[in-house]
C-alpha atoms as a PDB file:
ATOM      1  CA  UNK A   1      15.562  44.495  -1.854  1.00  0.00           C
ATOM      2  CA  UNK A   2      11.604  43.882  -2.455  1.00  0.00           C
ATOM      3  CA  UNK A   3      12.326  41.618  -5.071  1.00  0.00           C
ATOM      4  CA  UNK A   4      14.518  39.661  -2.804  1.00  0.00           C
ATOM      5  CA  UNK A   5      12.007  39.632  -0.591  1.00  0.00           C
ATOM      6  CA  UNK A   6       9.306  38.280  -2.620  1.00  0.00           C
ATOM      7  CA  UNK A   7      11.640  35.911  -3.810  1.00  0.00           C
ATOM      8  CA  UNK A   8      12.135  34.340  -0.065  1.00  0.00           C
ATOM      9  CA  UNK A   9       8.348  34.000   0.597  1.00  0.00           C
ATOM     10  CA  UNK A  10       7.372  32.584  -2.683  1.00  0.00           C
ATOM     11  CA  UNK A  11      10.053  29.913  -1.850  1.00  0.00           C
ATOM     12  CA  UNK A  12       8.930  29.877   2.185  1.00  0.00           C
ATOM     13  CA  UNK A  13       5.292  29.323   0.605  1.00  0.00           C
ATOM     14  CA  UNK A  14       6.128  26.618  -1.811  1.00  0.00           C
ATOM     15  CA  UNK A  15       8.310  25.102   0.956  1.00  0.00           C
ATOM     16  CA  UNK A  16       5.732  24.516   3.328  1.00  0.00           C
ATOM     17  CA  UNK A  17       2.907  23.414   0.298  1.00  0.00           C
ATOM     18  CA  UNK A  18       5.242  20.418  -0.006  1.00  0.00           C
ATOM     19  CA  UNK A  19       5.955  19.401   2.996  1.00  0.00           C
ATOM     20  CA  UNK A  20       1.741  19.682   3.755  1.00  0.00           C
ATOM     21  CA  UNK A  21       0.991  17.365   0.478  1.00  0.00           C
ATOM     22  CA  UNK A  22       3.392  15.457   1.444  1.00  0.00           C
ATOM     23  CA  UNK A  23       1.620  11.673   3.013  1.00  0.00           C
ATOM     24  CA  UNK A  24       3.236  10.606   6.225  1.00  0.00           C
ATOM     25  CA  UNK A  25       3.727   6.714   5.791  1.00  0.00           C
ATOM     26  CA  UNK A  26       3.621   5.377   8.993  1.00  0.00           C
ATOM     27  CA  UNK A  27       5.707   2.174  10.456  1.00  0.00           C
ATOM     28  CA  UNK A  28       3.637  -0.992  11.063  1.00  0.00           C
ATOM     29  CA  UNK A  29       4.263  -4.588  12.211  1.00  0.00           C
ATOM     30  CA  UNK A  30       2.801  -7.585  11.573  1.00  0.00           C
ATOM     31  CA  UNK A  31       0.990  -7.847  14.414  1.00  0.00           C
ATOM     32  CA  UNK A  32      -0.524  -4.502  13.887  1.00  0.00           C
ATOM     33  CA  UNK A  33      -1.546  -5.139  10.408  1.00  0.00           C
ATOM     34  CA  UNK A  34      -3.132  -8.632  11.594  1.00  0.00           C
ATOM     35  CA  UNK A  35      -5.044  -6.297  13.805  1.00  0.00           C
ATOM     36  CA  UNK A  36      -6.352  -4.010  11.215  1.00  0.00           C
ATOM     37  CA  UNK A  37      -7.769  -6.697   9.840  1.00  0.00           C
ATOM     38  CA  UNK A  38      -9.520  -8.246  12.603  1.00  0.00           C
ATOM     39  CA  UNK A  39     -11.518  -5.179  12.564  1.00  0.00           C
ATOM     40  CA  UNK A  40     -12.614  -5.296   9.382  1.00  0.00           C
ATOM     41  CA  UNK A  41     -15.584  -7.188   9.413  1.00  0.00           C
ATOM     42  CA  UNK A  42     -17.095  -8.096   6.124  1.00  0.00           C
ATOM     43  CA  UNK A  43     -14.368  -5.694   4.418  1.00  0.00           C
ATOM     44  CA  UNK A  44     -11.934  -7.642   1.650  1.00  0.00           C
ATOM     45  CA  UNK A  45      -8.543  -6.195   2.091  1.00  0.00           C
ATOM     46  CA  UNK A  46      -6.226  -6.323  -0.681  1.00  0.00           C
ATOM     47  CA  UNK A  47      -2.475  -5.867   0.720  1.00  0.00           C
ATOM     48  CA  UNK A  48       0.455  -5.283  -2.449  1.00  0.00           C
ATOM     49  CA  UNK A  49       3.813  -5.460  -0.802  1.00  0.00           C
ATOM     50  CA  UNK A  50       5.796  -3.277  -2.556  1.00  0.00           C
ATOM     51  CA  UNK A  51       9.180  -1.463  -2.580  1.00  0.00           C
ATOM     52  CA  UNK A  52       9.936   1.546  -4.558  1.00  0.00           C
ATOM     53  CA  UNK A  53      13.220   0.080  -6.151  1.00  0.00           C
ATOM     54  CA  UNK A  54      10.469  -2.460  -7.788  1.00  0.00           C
ATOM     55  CA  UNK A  55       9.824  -1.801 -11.119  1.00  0.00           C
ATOM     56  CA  UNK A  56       6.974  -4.590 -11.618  1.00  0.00           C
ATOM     57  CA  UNK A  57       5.541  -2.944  -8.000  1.00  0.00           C
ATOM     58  CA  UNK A  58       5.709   0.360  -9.380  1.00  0.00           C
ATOM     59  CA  UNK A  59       3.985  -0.588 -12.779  1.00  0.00           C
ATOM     60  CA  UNK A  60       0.686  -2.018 -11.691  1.00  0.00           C
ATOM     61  CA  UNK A  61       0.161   0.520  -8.820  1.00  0.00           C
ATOM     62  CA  UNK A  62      -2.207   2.352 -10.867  1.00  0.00           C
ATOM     63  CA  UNK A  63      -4.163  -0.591 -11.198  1.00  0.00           C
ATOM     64  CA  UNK A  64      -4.645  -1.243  -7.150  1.00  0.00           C
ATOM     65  CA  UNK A  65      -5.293   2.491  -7.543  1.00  0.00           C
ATOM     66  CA  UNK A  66      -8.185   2.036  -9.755  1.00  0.00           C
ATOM     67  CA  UNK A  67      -9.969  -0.906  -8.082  1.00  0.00           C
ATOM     68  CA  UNK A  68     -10.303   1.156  -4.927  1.00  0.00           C
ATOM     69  CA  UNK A  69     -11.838   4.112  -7.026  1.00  0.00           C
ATOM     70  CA  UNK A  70     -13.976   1.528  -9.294  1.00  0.00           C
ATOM     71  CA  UNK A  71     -15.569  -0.032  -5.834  1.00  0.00           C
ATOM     72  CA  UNK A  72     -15.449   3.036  -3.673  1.00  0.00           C
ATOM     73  CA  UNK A  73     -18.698   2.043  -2.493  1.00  0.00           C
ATOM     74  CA  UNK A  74     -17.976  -1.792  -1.676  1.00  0.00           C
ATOM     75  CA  UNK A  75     -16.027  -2.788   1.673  1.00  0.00           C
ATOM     76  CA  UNK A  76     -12.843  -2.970  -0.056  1.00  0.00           C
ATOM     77  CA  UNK A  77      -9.646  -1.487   1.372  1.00  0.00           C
ATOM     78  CA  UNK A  78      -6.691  -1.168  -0.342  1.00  0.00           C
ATOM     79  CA  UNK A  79      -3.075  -1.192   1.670  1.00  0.00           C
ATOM     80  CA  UNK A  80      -0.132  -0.727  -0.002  1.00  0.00           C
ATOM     81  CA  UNK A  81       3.069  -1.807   2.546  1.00  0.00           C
ATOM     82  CA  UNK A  82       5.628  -1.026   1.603  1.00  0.00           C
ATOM     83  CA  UNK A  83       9.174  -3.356   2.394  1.00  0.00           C
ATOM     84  CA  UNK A  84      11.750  -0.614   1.636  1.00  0.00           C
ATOM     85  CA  UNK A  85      13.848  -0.111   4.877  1.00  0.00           C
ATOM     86  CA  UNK A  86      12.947   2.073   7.939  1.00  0.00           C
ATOM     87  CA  UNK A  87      15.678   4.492   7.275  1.00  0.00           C
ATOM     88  CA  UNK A  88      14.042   5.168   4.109  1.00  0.00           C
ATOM     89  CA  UNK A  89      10.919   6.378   5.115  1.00  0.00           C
ATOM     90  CA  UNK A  90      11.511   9.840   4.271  1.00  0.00           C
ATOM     91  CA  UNK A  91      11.884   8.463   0.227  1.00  0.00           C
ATOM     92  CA  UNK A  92       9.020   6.355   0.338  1.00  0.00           C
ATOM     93  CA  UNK A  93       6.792   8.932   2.172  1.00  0.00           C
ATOM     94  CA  UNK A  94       7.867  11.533  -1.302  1.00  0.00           C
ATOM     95  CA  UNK A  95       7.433   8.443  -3.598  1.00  0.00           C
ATOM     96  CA  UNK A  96       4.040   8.115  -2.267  1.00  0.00           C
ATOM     97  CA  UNK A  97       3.494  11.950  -2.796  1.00  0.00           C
ATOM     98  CA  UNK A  98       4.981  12.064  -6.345  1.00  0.00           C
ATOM     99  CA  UNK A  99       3.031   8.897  -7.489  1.00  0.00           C
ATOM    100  CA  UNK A 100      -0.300  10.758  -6.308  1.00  0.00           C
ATOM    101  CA  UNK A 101      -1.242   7.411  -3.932  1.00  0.00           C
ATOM    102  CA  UNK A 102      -4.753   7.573  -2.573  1.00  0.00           C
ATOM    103  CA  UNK A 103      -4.665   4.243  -0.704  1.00  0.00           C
ATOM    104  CA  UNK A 104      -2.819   3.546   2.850  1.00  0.00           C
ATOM    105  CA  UNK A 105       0.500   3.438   2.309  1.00  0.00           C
ATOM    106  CA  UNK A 106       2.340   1.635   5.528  1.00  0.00           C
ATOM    107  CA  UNK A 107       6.758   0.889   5.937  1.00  0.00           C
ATOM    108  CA  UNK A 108       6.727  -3.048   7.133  1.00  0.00           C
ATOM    109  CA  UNK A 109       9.290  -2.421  10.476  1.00  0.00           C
ATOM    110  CA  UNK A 110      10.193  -6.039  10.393  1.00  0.00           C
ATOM    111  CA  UNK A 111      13.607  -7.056  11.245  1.00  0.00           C
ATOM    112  CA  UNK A 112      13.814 -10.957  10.364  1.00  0.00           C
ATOM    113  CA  UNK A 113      12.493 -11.496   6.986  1.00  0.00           C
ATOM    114  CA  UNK A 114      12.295 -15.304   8.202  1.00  0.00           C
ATOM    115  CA  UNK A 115       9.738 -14.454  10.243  1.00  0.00           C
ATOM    116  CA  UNK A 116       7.918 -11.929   8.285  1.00  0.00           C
ATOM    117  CA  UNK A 117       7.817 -13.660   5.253  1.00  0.00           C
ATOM    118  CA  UNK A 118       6.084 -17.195   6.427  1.00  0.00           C
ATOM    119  CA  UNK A 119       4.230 -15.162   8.405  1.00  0.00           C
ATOM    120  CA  UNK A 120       2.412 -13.288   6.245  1.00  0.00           C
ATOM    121  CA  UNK A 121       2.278 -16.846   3.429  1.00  0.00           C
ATOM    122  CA  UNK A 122       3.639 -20.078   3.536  1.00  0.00           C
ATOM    123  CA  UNK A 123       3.496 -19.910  -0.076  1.00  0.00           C
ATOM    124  CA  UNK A 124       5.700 -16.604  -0.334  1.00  0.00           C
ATOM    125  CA  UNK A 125       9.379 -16.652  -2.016  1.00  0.00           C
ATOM    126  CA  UNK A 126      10.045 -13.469  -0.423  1.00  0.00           C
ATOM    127  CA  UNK A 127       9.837 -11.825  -4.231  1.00  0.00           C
ATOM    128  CA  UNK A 128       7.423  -8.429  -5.080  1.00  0.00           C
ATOM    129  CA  UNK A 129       5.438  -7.697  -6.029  1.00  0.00           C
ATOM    130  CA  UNK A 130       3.011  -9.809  -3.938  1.00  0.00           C
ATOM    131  CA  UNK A 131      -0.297  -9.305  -2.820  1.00  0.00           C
ATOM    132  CA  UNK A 132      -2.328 -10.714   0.596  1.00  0.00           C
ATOM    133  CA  UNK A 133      -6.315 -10.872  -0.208  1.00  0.00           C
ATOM    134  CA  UNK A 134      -8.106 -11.354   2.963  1.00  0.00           C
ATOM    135  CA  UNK A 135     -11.647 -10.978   4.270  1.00  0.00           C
ATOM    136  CA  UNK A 136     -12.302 -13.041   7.226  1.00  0.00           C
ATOM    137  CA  UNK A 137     -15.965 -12.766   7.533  1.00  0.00           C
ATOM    138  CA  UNK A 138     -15.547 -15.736   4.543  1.00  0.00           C
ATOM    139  CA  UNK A 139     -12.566 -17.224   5.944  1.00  0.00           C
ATOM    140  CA  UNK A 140     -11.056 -16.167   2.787  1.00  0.00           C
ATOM    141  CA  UNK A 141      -6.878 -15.854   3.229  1.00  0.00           C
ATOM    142  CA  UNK A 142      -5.354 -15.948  -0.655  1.00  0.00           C
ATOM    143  CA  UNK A 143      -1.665 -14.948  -1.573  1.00  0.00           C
ATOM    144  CA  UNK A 144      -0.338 -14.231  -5.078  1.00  0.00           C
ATOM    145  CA  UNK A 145       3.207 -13.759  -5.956  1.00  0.00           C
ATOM    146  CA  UNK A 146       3.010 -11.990  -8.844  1.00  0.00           C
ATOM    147  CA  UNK A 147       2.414  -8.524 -10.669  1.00  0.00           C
ATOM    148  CA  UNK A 148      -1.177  -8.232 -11.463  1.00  0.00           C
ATOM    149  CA  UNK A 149      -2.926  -5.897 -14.842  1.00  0.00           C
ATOM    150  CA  UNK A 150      -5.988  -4.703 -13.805  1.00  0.00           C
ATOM    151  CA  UNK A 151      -8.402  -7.680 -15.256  1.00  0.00           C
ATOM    152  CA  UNK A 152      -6.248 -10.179 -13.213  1.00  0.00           C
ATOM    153  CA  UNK A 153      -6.824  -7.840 -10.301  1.00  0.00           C
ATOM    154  CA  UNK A 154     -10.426  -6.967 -10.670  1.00  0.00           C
ATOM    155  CA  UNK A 155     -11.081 -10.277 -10.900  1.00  0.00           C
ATOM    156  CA  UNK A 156      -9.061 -12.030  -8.070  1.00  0.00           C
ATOM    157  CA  UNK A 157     -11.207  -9.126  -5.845  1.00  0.00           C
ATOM    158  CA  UNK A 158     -14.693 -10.152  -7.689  1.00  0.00           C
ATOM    159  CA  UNK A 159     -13.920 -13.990  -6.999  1.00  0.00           C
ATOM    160  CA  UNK A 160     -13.694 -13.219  -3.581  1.00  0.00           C
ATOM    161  CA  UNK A 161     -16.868 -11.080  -2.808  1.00  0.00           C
ATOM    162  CA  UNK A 162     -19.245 -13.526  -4.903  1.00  0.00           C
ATOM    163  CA  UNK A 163     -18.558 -15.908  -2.614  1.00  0.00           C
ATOM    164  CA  UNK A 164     -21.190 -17.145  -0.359  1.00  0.00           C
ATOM    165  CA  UNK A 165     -20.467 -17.092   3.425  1.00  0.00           C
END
């Protein structure tokens, strides 16, 4: 009986330790990310749109990852946003958990990828990985479809924040 016991509240205990390390990914639009980075002031976002069915997306995580740690100090935000579908949330919020993400991790709750997609570049396929680098205190507003290593990424961000206003 006491081992039984135990047994139940080492599993209650464990239980509730995942579900507490466990990142909530939140639902955002387009017009709420646009919004985010209005207030951003001399901050360069970096935005990888993603999906956790990607394998290229997957892969160069780590590097996105690593920029943000590298320039900590700098106004650099990292936002990973994510294009898996709303009913997934749940999976992407435990991919986001088991991959160890430190960044922002947002769901894109966009019906009409027709909108969406133009929206976001004029430029875009609608393939991922792709990443939006913005920082609109230089009018800067660059799109790359395609899956970065870290040297390509470091310096896409470094281009961007040597520029003069």
């Amino acid at each position: 009986m006491k081992g039984c016991l135990i047994l139940t509240v080492a599993i209650a205990v464990f239980s509730a330790s995942d579900l507490q390390a466990q990142q909530e990914v939140p639902l955002t639009t387009l017009d709420a990310l646009e919004r985010r980075l209005e207030n951003g002031a001399d901050t360069t976002f970096v935005i990888n749109l993603w999906a956790t069915w990607c394998a290229p997306c997957v892969a160069e995580m780590p590097h996105f990852e690593r920029l943000q740690q590298v320039y900590a100090a700098k106004p650099l935000r990292i936002l990973f946003v994510s294009l898996d579908t709303k009913k997934d949330q749940d999976a992407v919020a435990k991919f986001v958990d088991t991959k160890g993400l430190k960044n922002e991790v947002w769901l894109l709750d966009e019906k009409n990828e027709q909108h969406f997609i133009p929206a976001i570049s004029a430029e875009w396929s609608g393939a991922i990985p792709a990443t939006l680098f913005v920082n609109k205190s230089k009018g800067v507003r660059i799109f790359k479809e395609q899956e970065f290593d870290y040297q390509q990424l470091e310096n896409s961000y470094l281009s961007i924040v040597q520029q003069k206003n």
